[in-house]
PDB file of N, CA and C in Angstrom:
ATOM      1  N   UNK A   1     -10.600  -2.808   3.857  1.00  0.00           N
ATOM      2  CA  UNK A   1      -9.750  -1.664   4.112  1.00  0.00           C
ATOM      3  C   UNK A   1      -9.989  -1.238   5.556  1.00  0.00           C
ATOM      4  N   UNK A   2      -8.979  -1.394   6.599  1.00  0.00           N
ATOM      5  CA  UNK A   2      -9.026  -0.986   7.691  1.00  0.00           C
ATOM      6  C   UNK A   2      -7.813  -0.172   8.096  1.00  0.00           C
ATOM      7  N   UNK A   3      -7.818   0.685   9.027  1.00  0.00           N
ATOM      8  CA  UNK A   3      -6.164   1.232   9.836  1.00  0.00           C
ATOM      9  C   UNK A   3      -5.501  -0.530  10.247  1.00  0.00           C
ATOM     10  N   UNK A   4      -5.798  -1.033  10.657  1.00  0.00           N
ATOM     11  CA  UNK A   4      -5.124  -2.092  10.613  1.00  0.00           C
ATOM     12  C   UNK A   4      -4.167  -2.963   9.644  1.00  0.00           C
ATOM     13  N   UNK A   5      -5.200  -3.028   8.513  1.00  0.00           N
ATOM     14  CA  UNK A   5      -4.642  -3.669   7.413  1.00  0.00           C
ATOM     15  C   UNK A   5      -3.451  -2.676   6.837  1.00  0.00           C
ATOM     16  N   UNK A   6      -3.934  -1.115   7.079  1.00  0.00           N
ATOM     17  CA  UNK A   6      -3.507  -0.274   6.099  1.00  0.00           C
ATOM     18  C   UNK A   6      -1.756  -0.574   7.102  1.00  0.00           C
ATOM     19  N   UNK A   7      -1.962  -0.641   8.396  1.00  0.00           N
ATOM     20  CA  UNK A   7      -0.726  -0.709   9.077  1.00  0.00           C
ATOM     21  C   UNK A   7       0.186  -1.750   8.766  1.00  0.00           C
ATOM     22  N   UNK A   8      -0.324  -2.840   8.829  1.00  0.00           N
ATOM     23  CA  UNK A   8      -0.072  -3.925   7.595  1.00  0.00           C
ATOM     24  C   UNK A   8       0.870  -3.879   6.311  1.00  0.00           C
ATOM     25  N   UNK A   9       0.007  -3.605   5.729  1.00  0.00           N
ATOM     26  CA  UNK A   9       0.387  -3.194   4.264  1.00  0.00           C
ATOM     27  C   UNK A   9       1.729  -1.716   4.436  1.00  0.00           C
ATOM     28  N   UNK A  10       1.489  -1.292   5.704  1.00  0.00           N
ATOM     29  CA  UNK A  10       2.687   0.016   5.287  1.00  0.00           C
ATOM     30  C   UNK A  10       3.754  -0.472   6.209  1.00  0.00           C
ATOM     31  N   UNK A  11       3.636  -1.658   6.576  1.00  0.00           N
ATOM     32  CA  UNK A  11       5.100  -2.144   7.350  1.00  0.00           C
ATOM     33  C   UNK A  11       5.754  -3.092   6.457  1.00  0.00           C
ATOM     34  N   UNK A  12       4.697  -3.776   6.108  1.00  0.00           N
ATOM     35  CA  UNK A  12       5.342  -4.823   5.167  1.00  0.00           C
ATOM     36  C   UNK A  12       5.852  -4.013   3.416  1.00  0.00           C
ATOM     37  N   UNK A  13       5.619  -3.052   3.486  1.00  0.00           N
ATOM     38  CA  UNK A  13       6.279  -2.189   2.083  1.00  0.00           C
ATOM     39  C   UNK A  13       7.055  -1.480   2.597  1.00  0.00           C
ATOM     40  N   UNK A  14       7.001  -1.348   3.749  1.00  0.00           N
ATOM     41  CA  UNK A  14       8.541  -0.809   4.622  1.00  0.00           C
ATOM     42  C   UNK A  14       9.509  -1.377   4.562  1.00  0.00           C
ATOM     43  N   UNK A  15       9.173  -2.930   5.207  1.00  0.00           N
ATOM     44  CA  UNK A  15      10.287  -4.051   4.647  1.00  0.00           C
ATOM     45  C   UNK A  15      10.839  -4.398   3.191  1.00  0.00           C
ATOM     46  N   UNK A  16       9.830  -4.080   2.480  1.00  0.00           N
ATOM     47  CA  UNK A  16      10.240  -4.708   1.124  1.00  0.00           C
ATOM     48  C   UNK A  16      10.925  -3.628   0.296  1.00  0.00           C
ATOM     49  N   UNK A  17      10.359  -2.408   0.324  1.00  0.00           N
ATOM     50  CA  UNK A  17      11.074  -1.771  -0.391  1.00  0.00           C
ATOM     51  C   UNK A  17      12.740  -0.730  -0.039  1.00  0.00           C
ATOM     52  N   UNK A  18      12.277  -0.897   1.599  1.00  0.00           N
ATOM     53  CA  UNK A  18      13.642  -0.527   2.235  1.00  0.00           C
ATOM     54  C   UNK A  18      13.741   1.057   2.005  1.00  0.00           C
ATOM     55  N   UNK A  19      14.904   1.629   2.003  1.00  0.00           N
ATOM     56  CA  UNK A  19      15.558   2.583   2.228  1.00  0.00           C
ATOM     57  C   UNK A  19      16.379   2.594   1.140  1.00  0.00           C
ATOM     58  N   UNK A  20      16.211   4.278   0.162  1.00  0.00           N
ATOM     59  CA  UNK A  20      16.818   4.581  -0.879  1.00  0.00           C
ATOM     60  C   UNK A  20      18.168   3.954  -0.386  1.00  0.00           C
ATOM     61  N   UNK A  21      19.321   3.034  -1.692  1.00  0.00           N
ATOM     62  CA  UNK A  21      20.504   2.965  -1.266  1.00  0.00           C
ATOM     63  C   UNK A  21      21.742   3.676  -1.509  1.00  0.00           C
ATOM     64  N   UNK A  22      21.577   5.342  -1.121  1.00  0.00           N
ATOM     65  CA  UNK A  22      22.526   6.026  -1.705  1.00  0.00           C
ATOM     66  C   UNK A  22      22.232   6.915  -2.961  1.00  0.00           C
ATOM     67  N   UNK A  23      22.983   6.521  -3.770  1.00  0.00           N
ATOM     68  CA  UNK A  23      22.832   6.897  -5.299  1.00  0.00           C
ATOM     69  C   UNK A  23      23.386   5.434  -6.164  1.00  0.00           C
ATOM     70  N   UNK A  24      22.808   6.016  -7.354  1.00  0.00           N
ATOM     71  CA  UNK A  24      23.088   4.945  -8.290  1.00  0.00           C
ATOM     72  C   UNK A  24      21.973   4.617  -9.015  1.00  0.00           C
ATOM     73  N   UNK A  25      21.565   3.899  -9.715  1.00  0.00           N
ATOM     74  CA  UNK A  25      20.473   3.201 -10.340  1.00  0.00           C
ATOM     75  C   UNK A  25      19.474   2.902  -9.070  1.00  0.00           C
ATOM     76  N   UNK A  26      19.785   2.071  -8.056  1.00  0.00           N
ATOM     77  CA  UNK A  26      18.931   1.275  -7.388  1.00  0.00           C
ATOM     78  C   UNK A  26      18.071   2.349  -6.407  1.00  0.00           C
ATOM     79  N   UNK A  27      18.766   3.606  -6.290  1.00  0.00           N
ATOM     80  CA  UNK A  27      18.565   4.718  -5.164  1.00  0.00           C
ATOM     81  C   UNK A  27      17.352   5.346  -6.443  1.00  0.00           C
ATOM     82  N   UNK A  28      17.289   5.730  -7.652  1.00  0.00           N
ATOM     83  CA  UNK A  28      16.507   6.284  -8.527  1.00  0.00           C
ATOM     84  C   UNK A  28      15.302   5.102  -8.986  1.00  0.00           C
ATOM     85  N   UNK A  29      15.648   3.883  -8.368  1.00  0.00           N
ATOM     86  CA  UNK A  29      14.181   3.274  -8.537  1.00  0.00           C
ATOM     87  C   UNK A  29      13.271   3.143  -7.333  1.00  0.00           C
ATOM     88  N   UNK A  30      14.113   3.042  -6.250  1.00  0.00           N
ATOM     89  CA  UNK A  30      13.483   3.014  -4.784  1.00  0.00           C
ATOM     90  C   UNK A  30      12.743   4.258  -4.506  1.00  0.00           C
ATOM     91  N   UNK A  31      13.627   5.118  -4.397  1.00  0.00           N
ATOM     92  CA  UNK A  31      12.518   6.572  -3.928  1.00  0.00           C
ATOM     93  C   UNK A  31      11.451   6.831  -4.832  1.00  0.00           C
ATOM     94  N   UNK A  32      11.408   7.077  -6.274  1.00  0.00           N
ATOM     95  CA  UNK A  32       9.373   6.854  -7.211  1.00  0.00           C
ATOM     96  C   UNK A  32       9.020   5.641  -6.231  1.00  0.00           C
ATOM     97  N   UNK A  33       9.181   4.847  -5.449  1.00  0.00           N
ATOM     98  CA  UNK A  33       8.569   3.911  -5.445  1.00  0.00           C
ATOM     99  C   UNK A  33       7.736   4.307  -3.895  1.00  0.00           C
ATOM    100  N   UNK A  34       8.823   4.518  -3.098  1.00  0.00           N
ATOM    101  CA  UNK A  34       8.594   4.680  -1.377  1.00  0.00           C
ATOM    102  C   UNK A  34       7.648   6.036  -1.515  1.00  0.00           C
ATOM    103  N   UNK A  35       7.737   7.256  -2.328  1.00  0.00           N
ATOM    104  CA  UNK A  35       7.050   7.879  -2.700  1.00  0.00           C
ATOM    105  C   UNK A  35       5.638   7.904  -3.160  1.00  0.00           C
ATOM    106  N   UNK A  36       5.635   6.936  -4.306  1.00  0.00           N
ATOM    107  CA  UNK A  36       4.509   6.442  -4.606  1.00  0.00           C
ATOM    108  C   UNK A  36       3.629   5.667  -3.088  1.00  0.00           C
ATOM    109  N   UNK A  37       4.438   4.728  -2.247  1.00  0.00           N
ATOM    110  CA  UNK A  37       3.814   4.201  -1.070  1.00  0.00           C
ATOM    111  C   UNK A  37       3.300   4.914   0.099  1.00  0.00           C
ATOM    112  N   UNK A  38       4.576   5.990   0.162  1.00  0.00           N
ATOM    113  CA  UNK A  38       3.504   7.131   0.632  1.00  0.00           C
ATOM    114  C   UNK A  38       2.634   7.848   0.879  1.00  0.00           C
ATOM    115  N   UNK A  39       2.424   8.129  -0.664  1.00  0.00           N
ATOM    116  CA  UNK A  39       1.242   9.088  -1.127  1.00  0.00           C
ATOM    117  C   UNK A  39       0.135   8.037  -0.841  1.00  0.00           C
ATOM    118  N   UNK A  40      -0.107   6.953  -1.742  1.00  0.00           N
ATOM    119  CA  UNK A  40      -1.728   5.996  -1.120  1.00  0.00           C
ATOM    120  C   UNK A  40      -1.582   5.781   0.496  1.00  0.00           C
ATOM    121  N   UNK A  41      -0.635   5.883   1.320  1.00  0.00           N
ATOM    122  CA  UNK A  41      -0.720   5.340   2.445  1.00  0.00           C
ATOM    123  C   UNK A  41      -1.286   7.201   2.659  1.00  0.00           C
ATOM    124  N   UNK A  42      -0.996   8.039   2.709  1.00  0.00           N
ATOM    125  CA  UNK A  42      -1.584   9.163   2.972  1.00  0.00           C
ATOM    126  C   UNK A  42      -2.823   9.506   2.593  1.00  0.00           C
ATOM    127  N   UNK A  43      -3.314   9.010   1.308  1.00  0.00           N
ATOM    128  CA  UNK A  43      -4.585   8.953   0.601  1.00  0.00           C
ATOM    129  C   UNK A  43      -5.533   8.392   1.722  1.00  0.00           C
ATOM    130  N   UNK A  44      -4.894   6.925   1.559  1.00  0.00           N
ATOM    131  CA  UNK A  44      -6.125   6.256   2.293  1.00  0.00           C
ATOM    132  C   UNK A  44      -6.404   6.138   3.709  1.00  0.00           C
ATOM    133  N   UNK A  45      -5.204   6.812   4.165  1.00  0.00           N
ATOM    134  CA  UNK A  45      -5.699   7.645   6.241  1.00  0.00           C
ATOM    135  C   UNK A  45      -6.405   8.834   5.790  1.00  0.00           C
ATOM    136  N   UNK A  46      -6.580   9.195   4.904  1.00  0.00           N
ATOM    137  CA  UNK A  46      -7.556  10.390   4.829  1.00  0.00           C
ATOM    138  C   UNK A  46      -8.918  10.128   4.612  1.00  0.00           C
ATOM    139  N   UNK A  47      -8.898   8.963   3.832  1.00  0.00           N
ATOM    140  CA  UNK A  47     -10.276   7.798   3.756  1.00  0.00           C
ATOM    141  C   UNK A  47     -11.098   7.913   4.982  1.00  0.00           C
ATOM    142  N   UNK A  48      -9.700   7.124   5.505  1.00  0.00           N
ATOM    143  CA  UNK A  48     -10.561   6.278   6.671  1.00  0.00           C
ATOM    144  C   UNK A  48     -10.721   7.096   7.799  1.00  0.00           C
ATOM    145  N   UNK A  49     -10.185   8.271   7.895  1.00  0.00           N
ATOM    146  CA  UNK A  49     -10.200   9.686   8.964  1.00  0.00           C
ATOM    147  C   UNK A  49     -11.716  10.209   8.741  1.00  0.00           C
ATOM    148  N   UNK A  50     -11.832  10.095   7.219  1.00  0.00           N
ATOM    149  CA  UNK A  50     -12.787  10.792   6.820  1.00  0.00           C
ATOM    150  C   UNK A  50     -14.530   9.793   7.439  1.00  0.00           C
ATOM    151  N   UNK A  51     -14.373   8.725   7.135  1.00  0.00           N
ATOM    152  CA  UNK A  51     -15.045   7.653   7.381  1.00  0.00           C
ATOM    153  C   UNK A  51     -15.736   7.471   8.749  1.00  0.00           C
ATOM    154  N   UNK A  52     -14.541   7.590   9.526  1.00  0.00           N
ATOM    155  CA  UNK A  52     -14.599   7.764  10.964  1.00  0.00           C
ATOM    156  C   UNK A  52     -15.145   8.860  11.453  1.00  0.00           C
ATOM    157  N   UNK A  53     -14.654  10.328  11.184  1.00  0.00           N
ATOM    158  CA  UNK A  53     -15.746  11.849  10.996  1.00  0.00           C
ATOM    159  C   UNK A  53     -16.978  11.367  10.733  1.00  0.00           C
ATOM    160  N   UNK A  54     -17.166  10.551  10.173  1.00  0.00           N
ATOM    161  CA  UNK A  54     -18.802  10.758   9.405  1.00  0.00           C
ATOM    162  C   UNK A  54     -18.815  11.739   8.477  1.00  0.00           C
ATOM    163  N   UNK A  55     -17.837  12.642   8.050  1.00  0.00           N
ATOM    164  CA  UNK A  55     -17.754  13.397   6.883  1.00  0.00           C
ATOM    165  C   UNK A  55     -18.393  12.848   5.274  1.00  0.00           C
ATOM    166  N   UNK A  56     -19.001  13.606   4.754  1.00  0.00           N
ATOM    167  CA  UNK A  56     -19.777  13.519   3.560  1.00  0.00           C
ATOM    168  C   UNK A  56     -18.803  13.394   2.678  1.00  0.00           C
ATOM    169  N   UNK A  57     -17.033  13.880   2.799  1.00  0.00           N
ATOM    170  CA  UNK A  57     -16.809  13.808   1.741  1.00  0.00           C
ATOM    171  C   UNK A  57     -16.056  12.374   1.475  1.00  0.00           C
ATOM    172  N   UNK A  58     -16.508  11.413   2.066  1.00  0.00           N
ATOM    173  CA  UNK A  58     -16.784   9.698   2.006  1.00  0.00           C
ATOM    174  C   UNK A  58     -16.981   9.439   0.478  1.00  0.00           C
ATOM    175  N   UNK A  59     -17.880   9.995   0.274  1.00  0.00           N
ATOM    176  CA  UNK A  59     -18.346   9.155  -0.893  1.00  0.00           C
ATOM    177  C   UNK A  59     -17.419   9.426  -2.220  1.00  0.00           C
ATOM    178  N   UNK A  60     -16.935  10.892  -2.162  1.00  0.00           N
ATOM    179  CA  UNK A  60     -15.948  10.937  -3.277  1.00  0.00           C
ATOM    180  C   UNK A  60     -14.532  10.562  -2.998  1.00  0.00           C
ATOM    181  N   UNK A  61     -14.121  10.445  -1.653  1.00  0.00           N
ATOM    182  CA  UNK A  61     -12.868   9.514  -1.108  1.00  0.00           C
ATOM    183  C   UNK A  61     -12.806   8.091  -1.616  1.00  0.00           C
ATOM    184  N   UNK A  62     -14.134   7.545  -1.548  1.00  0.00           N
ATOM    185  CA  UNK A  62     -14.053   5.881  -1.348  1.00  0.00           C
ATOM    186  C   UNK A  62     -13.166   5.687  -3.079  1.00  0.00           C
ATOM    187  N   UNK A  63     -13.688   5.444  -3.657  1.00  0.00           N
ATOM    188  CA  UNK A  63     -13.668   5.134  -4.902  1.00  0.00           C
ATOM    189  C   UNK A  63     -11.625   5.643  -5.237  1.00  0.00           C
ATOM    190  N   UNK A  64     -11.004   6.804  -4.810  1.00  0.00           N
ATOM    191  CA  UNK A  64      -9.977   6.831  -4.690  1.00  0.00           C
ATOM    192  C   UNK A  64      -9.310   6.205  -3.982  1.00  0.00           C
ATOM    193  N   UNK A  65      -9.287   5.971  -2.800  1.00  0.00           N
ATOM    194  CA  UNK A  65      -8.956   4.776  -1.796  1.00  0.00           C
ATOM    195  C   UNK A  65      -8.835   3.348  -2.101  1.00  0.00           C
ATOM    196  N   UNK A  66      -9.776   3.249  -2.631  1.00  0.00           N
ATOM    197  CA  UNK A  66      -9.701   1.713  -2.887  1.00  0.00           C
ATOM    198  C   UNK A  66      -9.030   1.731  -4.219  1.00  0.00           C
ATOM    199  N   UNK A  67      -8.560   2.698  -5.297  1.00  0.00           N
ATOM    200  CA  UNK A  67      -7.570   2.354  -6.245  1.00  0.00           C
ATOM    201  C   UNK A  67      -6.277   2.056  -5.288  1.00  0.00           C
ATOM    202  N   UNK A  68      -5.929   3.478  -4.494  1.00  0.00           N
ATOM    203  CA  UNK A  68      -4.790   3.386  -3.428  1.00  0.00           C
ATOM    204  C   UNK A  68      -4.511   2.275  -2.700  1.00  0.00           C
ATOM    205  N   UNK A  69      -5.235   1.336  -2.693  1.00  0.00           N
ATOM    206  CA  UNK A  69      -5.406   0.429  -1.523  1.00  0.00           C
ATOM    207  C   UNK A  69      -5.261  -0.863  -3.031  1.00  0.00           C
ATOM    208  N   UNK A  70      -5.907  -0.704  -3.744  1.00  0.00           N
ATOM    209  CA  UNK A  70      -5.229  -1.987  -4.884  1.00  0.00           C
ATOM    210  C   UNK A  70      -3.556  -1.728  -5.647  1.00  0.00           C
ATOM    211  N   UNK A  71      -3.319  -0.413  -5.406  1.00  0.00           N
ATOM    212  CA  UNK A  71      -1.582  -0.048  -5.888  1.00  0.00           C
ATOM    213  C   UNK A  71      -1.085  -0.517  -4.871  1.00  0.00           C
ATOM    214  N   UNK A  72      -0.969  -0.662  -3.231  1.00  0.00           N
ATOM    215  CA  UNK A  72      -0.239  -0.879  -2.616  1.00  0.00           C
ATOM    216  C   UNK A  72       0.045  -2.597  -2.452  1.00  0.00           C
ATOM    217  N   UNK A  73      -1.517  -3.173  -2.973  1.00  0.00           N
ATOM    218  CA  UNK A  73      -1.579  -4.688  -2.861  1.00  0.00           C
ATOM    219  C   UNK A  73      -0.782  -5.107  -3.978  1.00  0.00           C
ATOM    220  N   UNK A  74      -0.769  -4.345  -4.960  1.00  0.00           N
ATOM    221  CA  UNK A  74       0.288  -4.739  -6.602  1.00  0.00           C
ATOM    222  C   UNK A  74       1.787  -4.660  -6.102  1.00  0.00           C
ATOM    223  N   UNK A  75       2.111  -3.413  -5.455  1.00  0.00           N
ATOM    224  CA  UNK A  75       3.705  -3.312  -5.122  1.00  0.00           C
ATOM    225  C   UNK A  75       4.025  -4.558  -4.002  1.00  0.00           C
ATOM    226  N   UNK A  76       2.998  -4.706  -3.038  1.00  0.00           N
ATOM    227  CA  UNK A  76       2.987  -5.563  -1.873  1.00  0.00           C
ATOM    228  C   UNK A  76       2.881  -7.046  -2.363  1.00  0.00           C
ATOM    229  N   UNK A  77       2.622  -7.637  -3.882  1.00  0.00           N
ATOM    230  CA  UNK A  77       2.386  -8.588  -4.283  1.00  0.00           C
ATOM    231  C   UNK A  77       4.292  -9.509  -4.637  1.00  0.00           C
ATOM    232  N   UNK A  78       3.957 -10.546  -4.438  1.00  0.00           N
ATOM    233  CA  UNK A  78       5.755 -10.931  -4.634  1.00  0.00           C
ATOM    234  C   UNK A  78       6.021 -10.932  -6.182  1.00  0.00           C
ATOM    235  N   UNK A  79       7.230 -10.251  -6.175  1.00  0.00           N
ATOM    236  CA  UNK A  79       8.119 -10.554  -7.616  1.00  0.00           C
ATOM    237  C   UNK A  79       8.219 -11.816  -7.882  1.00  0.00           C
ATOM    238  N   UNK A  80       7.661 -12.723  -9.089  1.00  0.00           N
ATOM    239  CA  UNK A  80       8.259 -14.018  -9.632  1.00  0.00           C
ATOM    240  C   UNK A  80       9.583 -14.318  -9.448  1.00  0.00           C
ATOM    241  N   UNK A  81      10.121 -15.307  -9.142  1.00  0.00           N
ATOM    242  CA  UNK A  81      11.993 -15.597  -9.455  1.00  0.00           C
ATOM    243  C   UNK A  81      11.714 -15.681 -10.610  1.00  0.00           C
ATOM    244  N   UNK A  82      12.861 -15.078 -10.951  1.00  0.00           N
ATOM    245  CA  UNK A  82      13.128 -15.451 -12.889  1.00  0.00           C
ATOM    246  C   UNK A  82      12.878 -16.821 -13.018  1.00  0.00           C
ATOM    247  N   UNK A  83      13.325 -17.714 -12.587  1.00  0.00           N
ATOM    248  CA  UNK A  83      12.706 -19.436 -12.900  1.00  0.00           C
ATOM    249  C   UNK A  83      11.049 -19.506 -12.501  1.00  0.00           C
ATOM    250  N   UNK A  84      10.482 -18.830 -12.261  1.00  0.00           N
ATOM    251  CA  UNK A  84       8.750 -18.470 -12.433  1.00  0.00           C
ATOM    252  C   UNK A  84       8.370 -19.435 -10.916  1.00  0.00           C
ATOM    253  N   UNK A  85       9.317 -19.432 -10.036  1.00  0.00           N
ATOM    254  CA  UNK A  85       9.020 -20.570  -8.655  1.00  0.00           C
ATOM    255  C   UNK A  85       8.823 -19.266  -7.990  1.00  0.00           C
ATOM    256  N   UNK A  86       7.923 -18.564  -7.168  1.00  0.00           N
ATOM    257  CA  UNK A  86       7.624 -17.817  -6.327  1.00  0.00           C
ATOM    258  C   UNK A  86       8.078 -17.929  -4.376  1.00  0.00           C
ATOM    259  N   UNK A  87       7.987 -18.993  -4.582  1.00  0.00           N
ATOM    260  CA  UNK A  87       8.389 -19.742  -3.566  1.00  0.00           C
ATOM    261  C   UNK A  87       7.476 -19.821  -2.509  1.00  0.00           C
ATOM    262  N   UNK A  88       8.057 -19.132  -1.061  1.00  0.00           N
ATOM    263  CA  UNK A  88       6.745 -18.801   0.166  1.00  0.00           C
ATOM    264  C   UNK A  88       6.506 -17.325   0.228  1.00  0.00           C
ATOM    265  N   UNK A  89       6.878 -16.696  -0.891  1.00  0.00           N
ATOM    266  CA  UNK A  89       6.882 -15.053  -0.794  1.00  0.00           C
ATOM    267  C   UNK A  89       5.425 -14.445  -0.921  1.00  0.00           C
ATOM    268  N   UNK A  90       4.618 -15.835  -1.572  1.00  0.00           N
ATOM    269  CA  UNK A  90       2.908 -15.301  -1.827  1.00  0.00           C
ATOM    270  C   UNK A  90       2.476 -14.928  -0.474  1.00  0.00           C
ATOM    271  N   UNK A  91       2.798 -15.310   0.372  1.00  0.00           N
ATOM    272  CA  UNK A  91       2.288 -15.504   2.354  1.00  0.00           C
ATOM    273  C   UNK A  91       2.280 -13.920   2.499  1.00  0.00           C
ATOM    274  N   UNK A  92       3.320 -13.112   1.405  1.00  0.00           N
ATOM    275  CA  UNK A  92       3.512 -11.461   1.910  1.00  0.00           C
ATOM    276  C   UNK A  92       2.217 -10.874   1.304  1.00  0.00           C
ATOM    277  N   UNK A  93       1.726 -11.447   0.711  1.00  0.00           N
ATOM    278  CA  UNK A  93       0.616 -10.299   0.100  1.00  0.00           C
ATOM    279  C   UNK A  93      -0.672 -10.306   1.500  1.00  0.00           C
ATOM    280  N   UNK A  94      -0.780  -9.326   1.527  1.00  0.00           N
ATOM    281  CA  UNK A  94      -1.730  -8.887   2.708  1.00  0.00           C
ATOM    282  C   UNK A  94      -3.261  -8.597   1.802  1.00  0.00           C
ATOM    283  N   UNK A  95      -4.498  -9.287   2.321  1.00  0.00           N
ATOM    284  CA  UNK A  95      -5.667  -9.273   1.335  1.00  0.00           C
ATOM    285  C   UNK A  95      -6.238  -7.950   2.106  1.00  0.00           C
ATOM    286  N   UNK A  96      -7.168  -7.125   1.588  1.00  0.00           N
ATOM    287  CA  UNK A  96      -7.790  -6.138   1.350  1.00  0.00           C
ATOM    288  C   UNK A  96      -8.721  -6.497   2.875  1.00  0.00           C
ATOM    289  N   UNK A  97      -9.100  -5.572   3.474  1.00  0.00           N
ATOM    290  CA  UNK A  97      -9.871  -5.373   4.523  1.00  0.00           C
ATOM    291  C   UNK A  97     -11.167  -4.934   4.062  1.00  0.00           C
ATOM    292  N   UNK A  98     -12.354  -5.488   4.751  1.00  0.00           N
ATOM    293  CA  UNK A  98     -13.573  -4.781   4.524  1.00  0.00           C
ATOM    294  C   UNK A  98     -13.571  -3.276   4.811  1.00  0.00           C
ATOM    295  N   UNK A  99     -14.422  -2.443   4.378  1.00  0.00           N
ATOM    296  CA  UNK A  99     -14.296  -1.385   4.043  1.00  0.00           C
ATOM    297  C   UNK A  99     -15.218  -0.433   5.707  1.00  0.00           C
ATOM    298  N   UNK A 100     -14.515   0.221   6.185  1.00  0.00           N
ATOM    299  CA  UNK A 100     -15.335   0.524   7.564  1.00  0.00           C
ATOM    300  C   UNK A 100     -16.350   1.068   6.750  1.00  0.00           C
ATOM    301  N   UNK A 101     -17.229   1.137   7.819  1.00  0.00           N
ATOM    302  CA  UNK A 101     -18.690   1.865   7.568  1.00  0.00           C
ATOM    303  C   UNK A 101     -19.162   2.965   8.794  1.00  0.00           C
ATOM    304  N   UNK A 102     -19.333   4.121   8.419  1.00  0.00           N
ATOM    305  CA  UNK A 102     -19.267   5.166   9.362  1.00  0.00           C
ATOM    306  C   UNK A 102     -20.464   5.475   9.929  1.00  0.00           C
TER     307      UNK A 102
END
């Protein structure tokens, strides 16, 4: 887990999940979602803000963070094609960064 990776991981769920489209069905599944990407991407700059402070309250951050930081690797992970061929879409999953140490 680094600002790096985390930059990573919040561009490439930028790309993937895009921009609510309007209304409709597809606009009511996108925003819970960009929402949801939000919030851990906000979680875990507070981590690593915190980390960087040398702030004590590290130790009860970490353990939240790194759930935040495995939800974004699940959404960031590729959808199967319905024929179960994935193709070159595995290349998008971005692996987890070591964890700074303050």
């Amino acid at each position: 887990m680094s600002r790096e990776g985390l930059e990573r991981l919040r561009l490439l769920l930028a790309e993937r999940v895009g921009t609510p489209p309007g209304q409709g069905e597809d606009a009511r599944r996108v925003e819970p979602l960009r929402r949801q990407v939000y919030h851990a991407v906000t979680g875990i700059d507070a981590y690593l803000s915190a980390v960087e402070a040398g702030s004590s309250t590290v130790v009860g951050l970490r353990e939240r963070a790194l759930d935040l930081w495995a939800d974004l690797e699940r959404i960031a992970s590729p959808c199967p094609e319905p024929d179960g061929a994935a193709g070159d879409a595995g290349a998008l999953r971005v692996p987890a960064q070591p964890v700074l140490r303050g």
